[in-house]
Protein backbone atom coordinates (compact mmCIF):
# COMPACT_ATOMS: atom_id res chain seq x y z
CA UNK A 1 0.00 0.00 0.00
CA UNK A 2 1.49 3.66 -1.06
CA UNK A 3 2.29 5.73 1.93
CA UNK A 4 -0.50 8.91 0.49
CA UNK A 5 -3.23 5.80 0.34
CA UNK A 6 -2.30 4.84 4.17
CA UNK A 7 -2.41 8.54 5.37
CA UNK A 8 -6.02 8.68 3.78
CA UNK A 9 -7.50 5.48 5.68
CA UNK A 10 -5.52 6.86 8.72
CA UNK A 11 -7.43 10.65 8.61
CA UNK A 12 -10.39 8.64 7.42
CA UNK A 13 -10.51 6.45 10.44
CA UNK A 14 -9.67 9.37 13.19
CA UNK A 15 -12.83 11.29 11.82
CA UNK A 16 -14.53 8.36 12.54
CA UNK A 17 -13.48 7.54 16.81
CA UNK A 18 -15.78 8.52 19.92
CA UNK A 19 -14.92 12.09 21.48
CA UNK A 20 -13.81 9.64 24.42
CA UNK A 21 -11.60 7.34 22.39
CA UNK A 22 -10.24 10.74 20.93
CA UNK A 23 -9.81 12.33 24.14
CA UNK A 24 -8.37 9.22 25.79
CA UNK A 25 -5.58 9.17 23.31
CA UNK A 26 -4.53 12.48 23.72
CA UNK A 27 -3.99 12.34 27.53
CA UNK A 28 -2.07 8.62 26.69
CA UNK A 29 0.29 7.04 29.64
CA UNK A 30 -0.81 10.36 31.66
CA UNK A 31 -4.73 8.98 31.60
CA UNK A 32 -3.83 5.35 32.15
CA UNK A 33 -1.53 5.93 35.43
CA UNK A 34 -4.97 8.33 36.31
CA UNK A 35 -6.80 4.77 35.45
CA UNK A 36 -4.25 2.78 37.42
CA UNK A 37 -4.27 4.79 40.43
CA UNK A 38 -0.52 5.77 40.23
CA UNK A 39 -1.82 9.79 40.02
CA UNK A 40 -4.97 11.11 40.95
CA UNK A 41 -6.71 14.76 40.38
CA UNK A 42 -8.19 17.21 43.36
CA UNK A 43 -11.76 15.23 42.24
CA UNK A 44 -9.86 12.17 43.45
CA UNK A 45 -8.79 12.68 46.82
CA UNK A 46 -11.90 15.10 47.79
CA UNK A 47 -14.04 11.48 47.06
CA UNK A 48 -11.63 9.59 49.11
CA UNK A 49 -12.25 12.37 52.18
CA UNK A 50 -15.90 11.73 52.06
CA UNK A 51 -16.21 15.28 50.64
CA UNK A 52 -17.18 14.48 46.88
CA UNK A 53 -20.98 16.53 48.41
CA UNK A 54 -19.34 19.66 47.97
CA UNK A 55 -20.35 22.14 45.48
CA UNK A 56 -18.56 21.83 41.34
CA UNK A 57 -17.43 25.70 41.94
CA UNK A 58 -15.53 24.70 45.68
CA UNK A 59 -13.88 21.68 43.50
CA UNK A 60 -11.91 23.75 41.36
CA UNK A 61 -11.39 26.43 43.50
CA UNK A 62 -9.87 23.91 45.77
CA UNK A 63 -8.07 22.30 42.35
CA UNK A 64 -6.24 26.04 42.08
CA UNK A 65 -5.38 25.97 45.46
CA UNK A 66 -3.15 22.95 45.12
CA UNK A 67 -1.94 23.88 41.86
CA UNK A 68 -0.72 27.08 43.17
CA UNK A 69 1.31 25.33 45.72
CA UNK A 70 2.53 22.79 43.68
CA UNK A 71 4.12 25.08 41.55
CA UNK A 72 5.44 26.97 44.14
CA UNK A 73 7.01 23.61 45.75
CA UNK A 74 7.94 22.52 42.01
CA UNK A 75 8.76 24.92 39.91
CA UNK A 76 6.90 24.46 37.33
CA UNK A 77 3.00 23.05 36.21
CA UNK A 78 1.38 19.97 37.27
CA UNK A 79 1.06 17.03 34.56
CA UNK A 80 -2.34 17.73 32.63
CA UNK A 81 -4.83 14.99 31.65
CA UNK A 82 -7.79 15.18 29.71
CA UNK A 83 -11.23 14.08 31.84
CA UNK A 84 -14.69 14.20 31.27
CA UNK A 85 -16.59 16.21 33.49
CA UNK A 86 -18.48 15.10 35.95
CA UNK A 87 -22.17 16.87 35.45
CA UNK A 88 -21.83 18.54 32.17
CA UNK A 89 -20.04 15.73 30.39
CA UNK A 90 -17.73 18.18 28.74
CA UNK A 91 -14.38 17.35 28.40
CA UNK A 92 -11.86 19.35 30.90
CA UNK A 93 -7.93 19.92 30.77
CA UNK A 94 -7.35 18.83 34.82
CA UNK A 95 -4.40 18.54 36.92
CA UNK A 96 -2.24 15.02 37.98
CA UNK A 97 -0.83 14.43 41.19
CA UNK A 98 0.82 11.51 43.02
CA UNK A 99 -1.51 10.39 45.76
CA UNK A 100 0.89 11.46 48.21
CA UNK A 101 2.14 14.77 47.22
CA UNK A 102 1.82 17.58 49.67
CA UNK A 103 0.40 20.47 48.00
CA UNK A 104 -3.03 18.15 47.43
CA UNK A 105 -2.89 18.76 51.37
CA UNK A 106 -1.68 22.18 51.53
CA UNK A 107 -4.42 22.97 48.68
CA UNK A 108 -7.00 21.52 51.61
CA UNK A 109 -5.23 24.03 54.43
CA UNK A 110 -5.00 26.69 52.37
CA UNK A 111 -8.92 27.13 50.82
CA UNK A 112 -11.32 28.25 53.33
CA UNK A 113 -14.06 25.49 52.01
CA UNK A 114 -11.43 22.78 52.58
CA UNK A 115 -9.28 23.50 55.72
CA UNK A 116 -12.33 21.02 57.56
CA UNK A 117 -10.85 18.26 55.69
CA UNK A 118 -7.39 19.17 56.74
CA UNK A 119 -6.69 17.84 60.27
CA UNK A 120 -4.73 14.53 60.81
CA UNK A 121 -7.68 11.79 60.85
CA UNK A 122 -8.51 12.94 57.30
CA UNK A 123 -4.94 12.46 56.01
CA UNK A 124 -4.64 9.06 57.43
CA UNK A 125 -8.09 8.05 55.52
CA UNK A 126 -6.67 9.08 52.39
CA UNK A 127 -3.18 7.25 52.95
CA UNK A 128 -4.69 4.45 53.87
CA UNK A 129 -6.95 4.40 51.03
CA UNK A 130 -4.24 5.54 48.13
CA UNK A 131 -1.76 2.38 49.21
């Protein structure tokens, strides 16, 4: 088969996928460790605190919370995966993190609808729950 004939089923074929099969490839080995359980977004570890009640507005406030400190810790942006979301079923650029980095916890401190969740029995839940 000539290479312009293979490019043509290729584009053909793309047209063709699911929004989620598209959306899923983009995001690639970042979406499957999300899958896996290796990194986990704000959405995540708010479910695993029991506090997956609270308001779509409060999550990503809280999300730019622990953002902000993670690139003040790091230096530099969070690893971005692509997500559906969870009421509007739009599809969402979100933030990565490992399960047990500290500016998910210093996001909790530091937003006034959060700092609840941030007191030492809360932590352990989520440790326990992430290993």
């Amino acid at each position: 088969m000539n290479a312009s004939r293979h490019i043509a089923r290729t584009h053909r074929a793309a047209r063709n996928t699911s929004k989620a099969l598209a959306y899923r490839t983009r995001s690639g080995l970042i979406a499957a460790a999300v899958e896996q359980g290796h990194l986990i977004r704000t959405g995540d570890l708010l479910e695993r605190l029991g506090a997956d009640d609270l308001k779509d507005g409060h999550k990503s406030w809280y999300g730019r919370h622990v953002k902000k400190a993670y690139v003040a810790a790091n230096g530099r942006p969070p690893v971005m995966v692509w997500a559906q979301h969870r009421t509007t079923g739009r599809w969402i650029h979100v933030a990565a993190y490992s399960p047990f980095d500290l500016s998910l916890y210093i996001g909790l401190a530091t937003y006034k609808q959060t700092a609840f969740l941030a007191q030492p029995e809360f932590f352990q839940a989520a440790y326990t729950e992430a290993a």
